[in-house]
N, C-alpha and C. Protein backbone atom coordinates (compact mmCIF):
# COMPACT_ATOMS: atom_id res chain seq x y z
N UNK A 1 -8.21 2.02 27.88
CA UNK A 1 -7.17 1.10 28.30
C UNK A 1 -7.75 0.11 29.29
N UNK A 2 -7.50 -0.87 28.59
CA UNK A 2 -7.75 -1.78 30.26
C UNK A 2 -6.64 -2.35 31.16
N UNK A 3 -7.00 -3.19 31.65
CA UNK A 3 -6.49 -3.41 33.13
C UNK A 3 -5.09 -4.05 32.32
N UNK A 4 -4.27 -4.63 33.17
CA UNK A 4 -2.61 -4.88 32.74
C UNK A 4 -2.52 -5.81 34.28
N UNK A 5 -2.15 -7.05 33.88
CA UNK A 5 -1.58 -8.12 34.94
C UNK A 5 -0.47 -7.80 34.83
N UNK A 6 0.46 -8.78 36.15
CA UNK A 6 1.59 -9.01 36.60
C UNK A 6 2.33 -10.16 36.71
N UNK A 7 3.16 -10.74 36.23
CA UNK A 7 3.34 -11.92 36.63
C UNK A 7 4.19 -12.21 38.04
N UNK A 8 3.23 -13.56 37.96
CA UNK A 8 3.67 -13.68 39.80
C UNK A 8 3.70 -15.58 39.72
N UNK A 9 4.93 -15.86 40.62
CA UNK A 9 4.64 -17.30 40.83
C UNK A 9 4.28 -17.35 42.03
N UNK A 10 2.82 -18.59 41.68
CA UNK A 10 1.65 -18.79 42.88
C UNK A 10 2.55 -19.39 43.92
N UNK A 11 3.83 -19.90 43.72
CA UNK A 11 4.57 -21.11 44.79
C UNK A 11 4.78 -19.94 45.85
N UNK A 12 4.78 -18.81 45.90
CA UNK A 12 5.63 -17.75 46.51
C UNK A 12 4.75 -17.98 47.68
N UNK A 13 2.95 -17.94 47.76
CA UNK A 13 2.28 -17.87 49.05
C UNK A 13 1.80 -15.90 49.29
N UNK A 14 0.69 -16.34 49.88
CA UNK A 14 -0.04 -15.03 50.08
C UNK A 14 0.87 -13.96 50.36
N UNK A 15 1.68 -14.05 51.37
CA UNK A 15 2.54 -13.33 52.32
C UNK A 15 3.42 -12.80 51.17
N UNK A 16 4.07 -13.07 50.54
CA UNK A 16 5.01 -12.62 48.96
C UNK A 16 4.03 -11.60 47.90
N UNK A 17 2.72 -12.30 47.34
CA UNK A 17 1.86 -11.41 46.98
C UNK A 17 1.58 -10.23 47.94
N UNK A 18 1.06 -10.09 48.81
CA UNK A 18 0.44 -8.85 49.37
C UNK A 18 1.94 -8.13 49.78
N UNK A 19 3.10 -8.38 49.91
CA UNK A 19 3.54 -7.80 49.81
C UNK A 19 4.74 -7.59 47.77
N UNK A 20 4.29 -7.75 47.28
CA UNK A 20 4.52 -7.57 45.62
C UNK A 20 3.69 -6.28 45.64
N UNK A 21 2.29 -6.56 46.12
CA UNK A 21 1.25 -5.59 45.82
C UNK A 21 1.72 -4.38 46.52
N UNK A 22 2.10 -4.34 47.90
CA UNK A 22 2.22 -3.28 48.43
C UNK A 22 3.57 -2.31 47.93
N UNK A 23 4.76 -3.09 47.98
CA UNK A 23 6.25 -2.21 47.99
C UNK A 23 5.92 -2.19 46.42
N UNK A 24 5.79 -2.43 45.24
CA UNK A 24 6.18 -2.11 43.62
C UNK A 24 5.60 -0.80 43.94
N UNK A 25 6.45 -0.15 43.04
CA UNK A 25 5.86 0.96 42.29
C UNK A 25 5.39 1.09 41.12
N UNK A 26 4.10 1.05 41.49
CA UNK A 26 2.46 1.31 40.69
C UNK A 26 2.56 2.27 40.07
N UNK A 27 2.25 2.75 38.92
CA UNK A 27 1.75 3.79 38.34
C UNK A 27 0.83 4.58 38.68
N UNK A 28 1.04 5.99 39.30
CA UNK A 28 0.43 6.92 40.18
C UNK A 28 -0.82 7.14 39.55
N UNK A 29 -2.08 6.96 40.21
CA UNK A 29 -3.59 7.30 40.25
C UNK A 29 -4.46 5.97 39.69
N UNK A 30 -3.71 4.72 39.58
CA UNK A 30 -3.93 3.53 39.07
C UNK A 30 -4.49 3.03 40.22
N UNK A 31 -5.62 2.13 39.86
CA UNK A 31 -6.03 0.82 40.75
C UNK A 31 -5.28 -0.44 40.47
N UNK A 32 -4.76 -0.77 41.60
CA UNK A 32 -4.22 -1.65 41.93
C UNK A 32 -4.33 -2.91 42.66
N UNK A 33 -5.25 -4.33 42.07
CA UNK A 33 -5.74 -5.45 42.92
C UNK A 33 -5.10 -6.83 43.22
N UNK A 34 -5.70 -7.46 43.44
CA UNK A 34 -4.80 -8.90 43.52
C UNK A 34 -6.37 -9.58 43.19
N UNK A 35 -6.42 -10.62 42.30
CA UNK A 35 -7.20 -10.94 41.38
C UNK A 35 -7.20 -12.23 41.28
N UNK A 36 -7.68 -13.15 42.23
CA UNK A 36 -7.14 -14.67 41.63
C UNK A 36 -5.85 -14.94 41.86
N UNK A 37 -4.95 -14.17 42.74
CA UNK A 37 -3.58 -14.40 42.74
C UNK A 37 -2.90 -13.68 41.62
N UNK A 38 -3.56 -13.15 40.84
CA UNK A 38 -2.42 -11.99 39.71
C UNK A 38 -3.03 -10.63 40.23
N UNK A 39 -2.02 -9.56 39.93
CA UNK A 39 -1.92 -8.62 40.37
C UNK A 39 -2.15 -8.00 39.50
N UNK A 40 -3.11 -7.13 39.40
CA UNK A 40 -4.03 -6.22 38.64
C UNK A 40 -4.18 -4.86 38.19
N UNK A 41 -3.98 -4.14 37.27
CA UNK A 41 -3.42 -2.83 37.59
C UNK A 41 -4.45 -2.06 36.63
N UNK A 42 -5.27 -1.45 37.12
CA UNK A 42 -6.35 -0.84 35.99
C UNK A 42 -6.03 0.76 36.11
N UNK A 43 -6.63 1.53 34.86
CA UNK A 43 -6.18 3.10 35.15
C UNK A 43 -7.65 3.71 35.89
N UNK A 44 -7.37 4.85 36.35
CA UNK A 44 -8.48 5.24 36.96
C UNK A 44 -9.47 5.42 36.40
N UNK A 45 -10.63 5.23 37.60
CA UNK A 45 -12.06 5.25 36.83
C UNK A 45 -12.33 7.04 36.45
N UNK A 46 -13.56 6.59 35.25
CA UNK A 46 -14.04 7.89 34.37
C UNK A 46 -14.95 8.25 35.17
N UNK A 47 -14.95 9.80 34.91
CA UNK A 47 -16.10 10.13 35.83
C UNK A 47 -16.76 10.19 36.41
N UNK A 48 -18.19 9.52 35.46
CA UNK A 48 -19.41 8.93 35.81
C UNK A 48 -19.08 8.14 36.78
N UNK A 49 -18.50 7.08 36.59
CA UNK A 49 -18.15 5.84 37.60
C UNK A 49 -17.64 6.70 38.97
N UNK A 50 -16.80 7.49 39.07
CA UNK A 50 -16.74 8.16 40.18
C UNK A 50 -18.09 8.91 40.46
N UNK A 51 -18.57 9.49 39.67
CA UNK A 51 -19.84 10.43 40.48
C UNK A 51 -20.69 9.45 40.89
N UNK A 52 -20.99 8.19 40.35
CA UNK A 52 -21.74 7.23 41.44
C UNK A 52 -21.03 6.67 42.35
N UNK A 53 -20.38 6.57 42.50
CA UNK A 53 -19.88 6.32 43.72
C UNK A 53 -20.13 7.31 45.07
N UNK A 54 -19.65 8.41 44.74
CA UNK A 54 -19.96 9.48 45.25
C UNK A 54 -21.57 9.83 45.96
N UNK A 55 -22.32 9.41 45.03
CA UNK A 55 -23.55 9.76 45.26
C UNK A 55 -24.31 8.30 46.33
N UNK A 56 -23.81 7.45 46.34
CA UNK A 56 -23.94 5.98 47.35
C UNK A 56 -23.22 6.98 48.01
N UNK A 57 -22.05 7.02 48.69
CA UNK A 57 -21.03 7.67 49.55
C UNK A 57 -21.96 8.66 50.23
N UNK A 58 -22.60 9.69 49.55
CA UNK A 58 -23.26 10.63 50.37
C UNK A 58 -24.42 10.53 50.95
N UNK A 59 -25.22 9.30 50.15
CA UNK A 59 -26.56 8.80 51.11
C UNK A 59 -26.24 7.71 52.05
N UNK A 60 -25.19 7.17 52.10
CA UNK A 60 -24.93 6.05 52.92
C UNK A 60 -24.22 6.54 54.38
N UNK A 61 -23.90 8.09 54.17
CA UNK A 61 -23.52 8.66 55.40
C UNK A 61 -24.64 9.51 55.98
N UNK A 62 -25.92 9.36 55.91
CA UNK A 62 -26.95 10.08 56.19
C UNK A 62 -27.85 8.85 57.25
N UNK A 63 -27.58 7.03 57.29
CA UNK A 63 -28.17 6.50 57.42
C UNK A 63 -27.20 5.34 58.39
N UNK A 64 -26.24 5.18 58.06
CA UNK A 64 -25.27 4.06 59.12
C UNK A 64 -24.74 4.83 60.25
N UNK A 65 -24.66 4.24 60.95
CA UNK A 65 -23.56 4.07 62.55
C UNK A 65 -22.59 5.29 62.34
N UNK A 66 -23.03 6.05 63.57
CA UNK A 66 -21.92 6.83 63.65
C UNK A 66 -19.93 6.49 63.70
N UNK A 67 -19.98 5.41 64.34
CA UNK A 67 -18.77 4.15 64.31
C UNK A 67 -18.65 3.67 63.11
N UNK A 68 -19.15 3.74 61.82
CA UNK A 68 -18.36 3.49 60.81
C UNK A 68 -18.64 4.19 59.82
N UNK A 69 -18.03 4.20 58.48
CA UNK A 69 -17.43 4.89 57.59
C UNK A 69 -17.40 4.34 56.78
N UNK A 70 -18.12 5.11 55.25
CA UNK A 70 -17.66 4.26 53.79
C UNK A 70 -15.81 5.00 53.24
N UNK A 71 -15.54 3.89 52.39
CA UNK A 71 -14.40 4.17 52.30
C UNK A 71 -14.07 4.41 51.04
N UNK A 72 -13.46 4.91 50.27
CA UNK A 72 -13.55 4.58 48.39
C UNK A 72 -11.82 4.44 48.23
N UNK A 73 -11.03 3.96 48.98
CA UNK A 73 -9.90 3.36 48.45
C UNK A 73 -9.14 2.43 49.27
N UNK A 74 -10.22 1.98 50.26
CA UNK A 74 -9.46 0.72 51.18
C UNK A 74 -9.61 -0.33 50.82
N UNK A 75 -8.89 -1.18 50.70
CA UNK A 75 -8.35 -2.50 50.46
C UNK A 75 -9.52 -3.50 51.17
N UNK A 76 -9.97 -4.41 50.86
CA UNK A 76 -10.60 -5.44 51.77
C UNK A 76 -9.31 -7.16 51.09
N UNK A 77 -8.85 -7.53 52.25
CA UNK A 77 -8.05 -8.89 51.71
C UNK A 77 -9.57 -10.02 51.88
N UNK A 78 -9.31 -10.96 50.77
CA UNK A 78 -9.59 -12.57 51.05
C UNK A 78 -8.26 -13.66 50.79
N UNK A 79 -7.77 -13.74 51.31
CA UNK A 79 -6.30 -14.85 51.23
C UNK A 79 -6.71 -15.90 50.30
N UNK A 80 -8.06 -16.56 51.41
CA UNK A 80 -8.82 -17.70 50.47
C UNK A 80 -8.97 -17.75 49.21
N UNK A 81 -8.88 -17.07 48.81
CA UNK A 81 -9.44 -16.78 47.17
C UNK A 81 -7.88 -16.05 46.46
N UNK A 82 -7.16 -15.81 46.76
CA UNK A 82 -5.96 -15.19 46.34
C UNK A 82 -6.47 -13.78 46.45
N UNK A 83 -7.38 -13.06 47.24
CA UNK A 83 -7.72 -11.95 46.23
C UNK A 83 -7.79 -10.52 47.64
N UNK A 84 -7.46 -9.17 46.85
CA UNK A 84 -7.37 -8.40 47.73
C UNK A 84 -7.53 -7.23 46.72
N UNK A 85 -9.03 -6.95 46.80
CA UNK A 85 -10.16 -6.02 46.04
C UNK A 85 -9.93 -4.32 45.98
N UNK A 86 -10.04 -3.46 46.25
CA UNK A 86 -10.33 -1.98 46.42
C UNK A 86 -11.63 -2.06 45.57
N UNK A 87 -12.82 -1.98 46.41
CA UNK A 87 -14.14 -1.82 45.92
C UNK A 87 -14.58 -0.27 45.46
N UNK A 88 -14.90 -0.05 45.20
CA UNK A 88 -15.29 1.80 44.93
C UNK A 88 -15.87 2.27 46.03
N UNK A 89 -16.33 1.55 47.08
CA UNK A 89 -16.88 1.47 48.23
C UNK A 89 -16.98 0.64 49.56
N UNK A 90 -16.77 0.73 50.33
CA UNK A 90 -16.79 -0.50 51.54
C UNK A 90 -16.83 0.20 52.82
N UNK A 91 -18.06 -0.42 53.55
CA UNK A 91 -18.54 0.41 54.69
C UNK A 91 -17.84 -0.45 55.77
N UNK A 92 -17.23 -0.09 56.48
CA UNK A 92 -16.38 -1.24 57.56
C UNK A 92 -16.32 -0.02 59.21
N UNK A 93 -16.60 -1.05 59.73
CA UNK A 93 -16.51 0.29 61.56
C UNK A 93 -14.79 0.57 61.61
N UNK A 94 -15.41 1.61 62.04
CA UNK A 94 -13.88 2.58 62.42
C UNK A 94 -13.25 1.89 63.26
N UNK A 95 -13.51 0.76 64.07
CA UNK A 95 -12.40 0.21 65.11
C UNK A 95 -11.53 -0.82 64.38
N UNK A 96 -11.94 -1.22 63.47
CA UNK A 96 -11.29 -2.47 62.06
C UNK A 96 -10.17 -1.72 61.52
N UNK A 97 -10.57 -0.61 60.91
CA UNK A 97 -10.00 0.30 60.07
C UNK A 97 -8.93 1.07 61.17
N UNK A 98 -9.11 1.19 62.04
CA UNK A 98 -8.23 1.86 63.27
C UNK A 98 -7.14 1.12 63.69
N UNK A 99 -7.49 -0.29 63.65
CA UNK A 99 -6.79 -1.67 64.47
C UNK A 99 -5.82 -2.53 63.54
N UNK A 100 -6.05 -2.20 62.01
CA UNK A 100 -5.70 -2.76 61.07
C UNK A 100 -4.42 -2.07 60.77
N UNK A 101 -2.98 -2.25 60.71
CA UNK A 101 -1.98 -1.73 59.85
C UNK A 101 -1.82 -1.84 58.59
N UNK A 102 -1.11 -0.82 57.72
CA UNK A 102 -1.34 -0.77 56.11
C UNK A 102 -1.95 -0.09 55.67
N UNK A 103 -3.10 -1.21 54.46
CA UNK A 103 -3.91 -0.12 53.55
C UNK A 103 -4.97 -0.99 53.26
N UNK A 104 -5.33 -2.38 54.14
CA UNK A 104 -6.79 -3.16 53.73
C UNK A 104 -7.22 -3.69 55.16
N UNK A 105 -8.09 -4.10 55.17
CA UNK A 105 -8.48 -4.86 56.27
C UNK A 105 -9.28 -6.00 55.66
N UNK A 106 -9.79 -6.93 56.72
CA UNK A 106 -10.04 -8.13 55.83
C UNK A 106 -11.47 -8.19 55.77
N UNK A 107 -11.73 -8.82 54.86
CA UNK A 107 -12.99 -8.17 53.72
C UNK A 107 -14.38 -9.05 54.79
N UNK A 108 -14.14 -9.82 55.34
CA UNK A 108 -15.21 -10.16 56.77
C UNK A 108 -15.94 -9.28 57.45
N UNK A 109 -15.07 -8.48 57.67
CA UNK A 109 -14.86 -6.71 58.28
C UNK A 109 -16.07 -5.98 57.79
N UNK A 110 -16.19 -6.28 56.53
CA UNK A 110 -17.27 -4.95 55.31
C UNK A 110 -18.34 -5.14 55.83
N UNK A 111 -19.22 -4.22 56.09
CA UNK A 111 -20.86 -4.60 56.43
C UNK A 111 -21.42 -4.84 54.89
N UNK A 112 -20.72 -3.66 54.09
CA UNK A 112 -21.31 -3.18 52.93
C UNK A 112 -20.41 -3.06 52.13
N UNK A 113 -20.52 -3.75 50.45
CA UNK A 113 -19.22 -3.62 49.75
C UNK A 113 -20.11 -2.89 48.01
N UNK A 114 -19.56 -2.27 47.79
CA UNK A 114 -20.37 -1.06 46.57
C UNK A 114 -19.24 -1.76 45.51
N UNK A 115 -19.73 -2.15 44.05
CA UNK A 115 -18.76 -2.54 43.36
C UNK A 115 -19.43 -1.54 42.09
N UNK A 116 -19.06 -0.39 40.76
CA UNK A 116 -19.35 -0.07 40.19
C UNK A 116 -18.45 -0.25 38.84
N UNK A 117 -18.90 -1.25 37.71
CA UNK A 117 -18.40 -1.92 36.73
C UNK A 117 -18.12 -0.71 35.97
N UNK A 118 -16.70 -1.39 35.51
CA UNK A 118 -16.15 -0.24 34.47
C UNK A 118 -16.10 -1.48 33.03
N UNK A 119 -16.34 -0.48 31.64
CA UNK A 119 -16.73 -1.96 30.86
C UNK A 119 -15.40 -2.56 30.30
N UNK A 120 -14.00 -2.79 30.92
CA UNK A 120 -13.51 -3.74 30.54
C UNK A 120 -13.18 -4.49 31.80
N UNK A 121 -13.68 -4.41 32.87
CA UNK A 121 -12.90 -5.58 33.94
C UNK A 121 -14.80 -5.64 34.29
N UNK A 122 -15.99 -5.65 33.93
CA UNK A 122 -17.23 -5.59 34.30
C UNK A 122 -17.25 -7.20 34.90
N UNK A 123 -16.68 -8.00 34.01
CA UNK A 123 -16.43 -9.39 34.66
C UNK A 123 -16.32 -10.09 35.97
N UNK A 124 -15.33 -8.89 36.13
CA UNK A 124 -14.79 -8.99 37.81
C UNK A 124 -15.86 -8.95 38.75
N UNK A 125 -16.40 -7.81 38.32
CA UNK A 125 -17.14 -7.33 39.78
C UNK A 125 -18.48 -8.21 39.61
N UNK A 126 -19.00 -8.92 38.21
CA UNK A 126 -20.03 -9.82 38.35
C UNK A 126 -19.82 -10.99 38.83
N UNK A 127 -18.57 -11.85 38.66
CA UNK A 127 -18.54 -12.75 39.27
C UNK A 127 -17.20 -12.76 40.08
N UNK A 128 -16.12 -13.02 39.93
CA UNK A 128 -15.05 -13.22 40.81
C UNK A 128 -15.17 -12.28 42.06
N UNK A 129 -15.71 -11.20 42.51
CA UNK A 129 -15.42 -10.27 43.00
C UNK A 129 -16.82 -10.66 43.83
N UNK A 130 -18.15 -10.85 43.63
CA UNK A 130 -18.89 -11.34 44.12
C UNK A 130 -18.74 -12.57 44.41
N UNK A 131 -18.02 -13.43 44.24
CA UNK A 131 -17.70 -15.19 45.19
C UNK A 131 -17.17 -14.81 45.89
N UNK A 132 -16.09 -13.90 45.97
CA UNK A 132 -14.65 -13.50 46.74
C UNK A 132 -15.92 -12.57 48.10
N UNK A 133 -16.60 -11.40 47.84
CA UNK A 133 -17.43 -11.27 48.70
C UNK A 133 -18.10 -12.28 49.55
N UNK A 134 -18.30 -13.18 48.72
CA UNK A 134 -19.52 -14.08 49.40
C UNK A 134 -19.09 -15.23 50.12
N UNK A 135 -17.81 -15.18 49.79
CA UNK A 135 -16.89 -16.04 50.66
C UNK A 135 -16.34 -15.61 51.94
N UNK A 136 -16.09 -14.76 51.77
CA UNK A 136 -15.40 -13.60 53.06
C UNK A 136 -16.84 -13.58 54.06
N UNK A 137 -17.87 -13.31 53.65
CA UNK A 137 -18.98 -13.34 54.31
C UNK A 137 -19.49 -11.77 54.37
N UNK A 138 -19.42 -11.04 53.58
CA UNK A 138 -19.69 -10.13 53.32
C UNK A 138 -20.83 -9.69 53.95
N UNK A 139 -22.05 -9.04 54.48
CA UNK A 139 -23.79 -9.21 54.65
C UNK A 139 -24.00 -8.67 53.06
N UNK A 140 -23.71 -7.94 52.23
CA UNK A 140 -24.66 -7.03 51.56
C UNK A 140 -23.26 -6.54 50.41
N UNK A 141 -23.40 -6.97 48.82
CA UNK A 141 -22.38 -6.47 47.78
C UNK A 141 -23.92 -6.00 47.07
N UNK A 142 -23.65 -4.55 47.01
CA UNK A 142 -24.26 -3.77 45.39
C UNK A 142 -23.52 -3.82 44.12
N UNK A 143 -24.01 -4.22 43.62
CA UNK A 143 -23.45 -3.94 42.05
C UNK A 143 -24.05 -3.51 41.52
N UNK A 144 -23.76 -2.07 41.12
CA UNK A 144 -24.25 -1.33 40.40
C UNK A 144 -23.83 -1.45 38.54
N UNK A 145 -23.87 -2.30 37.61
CA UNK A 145 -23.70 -2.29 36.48
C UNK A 145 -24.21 -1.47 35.45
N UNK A 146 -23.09 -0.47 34.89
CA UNK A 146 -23.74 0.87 34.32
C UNK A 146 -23.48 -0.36 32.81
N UNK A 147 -22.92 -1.94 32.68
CA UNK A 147 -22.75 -2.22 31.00
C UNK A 147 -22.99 -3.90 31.00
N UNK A 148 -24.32 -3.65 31.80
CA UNK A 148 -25.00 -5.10 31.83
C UNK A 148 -25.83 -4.92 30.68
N UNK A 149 -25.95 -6.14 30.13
CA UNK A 149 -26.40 -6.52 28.74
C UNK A 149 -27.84 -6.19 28.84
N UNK A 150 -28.87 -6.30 29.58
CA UNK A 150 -29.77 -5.54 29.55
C UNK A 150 -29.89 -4.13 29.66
N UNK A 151 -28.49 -3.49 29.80
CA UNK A 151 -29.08 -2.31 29.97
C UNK A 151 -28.55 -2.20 31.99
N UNK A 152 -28.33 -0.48 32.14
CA UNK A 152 -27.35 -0.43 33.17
C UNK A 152 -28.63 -0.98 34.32
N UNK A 153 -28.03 -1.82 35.53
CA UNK A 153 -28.82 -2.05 36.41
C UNK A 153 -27.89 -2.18 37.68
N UNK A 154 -28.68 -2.19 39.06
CA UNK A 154 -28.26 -2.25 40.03
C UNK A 154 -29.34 -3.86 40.50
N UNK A 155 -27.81 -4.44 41.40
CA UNK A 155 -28.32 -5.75 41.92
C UNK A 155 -28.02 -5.70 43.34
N UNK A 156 -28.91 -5.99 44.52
CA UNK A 156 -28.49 -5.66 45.60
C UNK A 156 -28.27 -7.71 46.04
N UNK A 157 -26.84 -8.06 46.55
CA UNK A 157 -27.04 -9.50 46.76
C UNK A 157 -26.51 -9.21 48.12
N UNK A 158 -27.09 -10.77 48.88
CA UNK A 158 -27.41 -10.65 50.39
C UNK A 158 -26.67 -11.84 50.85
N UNK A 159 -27.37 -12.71 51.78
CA UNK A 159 -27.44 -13.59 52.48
C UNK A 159 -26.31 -15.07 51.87
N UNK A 160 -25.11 -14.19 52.29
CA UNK A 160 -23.98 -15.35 51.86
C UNK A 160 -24.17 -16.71 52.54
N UNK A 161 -24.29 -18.07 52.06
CA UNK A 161 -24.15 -18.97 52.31
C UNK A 161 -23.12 -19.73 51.40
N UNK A 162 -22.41 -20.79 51.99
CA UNK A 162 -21.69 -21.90 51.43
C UNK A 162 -20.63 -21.04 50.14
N UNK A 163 -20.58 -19.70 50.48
CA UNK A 163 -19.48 -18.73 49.49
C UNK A 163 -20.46 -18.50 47.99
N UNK A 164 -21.71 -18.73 48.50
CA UNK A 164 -22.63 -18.06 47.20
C UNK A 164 -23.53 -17.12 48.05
N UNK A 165 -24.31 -15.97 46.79
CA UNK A 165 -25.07 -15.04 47.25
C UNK A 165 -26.42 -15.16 46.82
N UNK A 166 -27.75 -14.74 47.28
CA UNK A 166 -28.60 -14.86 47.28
C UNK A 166 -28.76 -13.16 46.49
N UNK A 167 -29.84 -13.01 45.61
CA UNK A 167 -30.02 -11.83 45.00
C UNK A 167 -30.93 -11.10 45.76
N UNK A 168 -31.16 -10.45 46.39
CA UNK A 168 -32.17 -9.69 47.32
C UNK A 168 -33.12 -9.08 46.75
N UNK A 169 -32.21 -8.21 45.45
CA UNK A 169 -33.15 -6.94 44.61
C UNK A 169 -32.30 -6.82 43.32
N UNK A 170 -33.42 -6.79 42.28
CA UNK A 170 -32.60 -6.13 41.24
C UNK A 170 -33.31 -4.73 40.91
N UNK A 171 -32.75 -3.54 40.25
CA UNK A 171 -33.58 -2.49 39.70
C UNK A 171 -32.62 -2.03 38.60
N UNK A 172 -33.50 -1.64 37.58
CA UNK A 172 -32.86 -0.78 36.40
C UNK A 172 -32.48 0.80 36.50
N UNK A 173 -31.77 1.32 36.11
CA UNK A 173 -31.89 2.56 36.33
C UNK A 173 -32.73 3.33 36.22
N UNK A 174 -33.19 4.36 37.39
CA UNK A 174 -34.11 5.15 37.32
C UNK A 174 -34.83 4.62 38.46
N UNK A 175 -34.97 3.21 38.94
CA UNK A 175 -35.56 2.90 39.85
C UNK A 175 -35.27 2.80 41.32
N UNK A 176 -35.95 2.41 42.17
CA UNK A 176 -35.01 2.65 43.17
C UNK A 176 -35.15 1.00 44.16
N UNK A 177 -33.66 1.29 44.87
CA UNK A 177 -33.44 0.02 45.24
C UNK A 177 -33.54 -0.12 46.54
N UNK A 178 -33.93 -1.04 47.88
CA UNK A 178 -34.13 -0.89 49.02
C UNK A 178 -32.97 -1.41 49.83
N UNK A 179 -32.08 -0.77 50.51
CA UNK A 179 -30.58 -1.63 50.97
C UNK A 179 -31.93 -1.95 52.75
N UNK A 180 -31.34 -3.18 53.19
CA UNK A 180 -32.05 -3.42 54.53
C UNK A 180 -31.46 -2.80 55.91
N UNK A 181 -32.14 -3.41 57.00
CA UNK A 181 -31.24 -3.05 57.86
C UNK A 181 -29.85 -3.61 57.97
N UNK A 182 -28.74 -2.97 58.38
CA UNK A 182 -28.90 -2.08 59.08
C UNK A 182 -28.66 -0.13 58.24
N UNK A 183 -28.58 -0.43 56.97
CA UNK A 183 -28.80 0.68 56.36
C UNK A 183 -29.58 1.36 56.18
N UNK A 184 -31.64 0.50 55.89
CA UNK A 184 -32.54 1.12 55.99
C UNK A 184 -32.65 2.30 54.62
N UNK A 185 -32.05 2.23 53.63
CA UNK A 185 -31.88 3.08 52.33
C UNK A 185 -32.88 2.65 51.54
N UNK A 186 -33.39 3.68 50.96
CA UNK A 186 -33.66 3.76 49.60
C UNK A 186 -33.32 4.51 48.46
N UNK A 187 -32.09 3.93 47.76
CA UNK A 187 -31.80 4.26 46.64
C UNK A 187 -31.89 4.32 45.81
N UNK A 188 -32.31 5.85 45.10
CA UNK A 188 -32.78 6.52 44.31
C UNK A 188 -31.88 6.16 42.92
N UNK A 189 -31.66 4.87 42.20
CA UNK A 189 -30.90 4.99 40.85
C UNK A 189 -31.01 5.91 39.75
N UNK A 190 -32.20 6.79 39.90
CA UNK A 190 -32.47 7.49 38.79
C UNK A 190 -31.45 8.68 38.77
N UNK A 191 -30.59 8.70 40.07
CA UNK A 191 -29.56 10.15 39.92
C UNK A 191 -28.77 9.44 39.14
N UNK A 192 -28.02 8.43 38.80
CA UNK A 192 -27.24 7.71 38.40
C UNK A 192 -26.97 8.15 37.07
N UNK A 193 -25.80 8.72 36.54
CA UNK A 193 -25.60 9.52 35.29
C UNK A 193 -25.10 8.11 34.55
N UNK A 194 -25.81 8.43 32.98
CA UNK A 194 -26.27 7.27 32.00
C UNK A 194 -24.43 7.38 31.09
N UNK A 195 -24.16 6.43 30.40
CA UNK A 195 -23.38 6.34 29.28
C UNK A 195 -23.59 6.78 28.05
């Protein structure tokens, strides 16, 4: 199944969307985004896609700031862009996440944003989802693509300027990828369970 929009009129203004997104009742265990200004409703991810996640999640708490925390279902907003993400991952300090009411904080916030493509919204997280990062000012979006046309790969992109990203690193699976400071990782893609 893939994802399922909403219709929404854009005249309404951010403030009407984020709250559309918040009060409807969603279909329980569904991801739920704001996308360009439409509201996005995908079913939960398969497995695999969760066990990598999981496996970033458990090396990324071996190596950052005791003051912050990866997250696998918080919200990051960009207004600018219409858009308000749930990444599979997003490392943001506990005083953001503490200070923030709701269920997102704003995606400026992320040190680190983990995006892992599922293959019918894979689109998203290659491009809309990476401008929307790179606009917000993100430091550091992984994309891990288990249904990139070469074959599954991880792209580590960096140094947001002018709301574009600079590619830092690419690696194929099996290889491993170097996240910088202030993470200091080397990730091992080869745990990364195949399709």
């Amino acid at each position: 199944m893939g994802a399922l929009t909403v219709d929404y009129d854009p005249g309404q203004g951010w403030d009407d969307l984020v709250r559309l997104w918040g009060e409807s009742n969603w279909p329980e265990g569904c991801k739920v985004e704001i996308i360009e200004g439409i509201v996005t409703v995908s079913p939960a991810p398969a497995n695999r896609h969760n066990s990598i996640a999981a496996r970033v999640h458990r090396a990324l708490l071996g190596v950052i700031p005791e003051d912050w925390n990866p997250h696998q279902t918080l919200g990051v907003a960009i207004p600018s862009r219409l858009g308000l993400y749930i990444p599979d991952l997003v490392v943001v300090p506990d005083a953001v996440v503490d200070a923030e009411p709701g269920s997102f904080v704003p995606a400026a916030a992320a040190e680190l944003v983990v995006e892992v493509t599922s293959k019918a919204n894979a689109v998203h997280d290659r491009v809309t989802k990476a401008a929307g990062y790179a606009v917000a000012g993100v430091p550091l979006y992984l994309l891990i693509d288990r249904w990139a046309p070469a074959g599954p790969t991880t792209i580590l992109y960096g140094d947001p300027k002018g709301g574009v990203y600079r590619v830092l690193q690419t690696a194929k699976f099996g290889e491993v990828i170097q996240l910088p400071e202030p993470f200091a990782l080397a990730l091992d893609t080869g745990v990364f369970p195949l399709d």
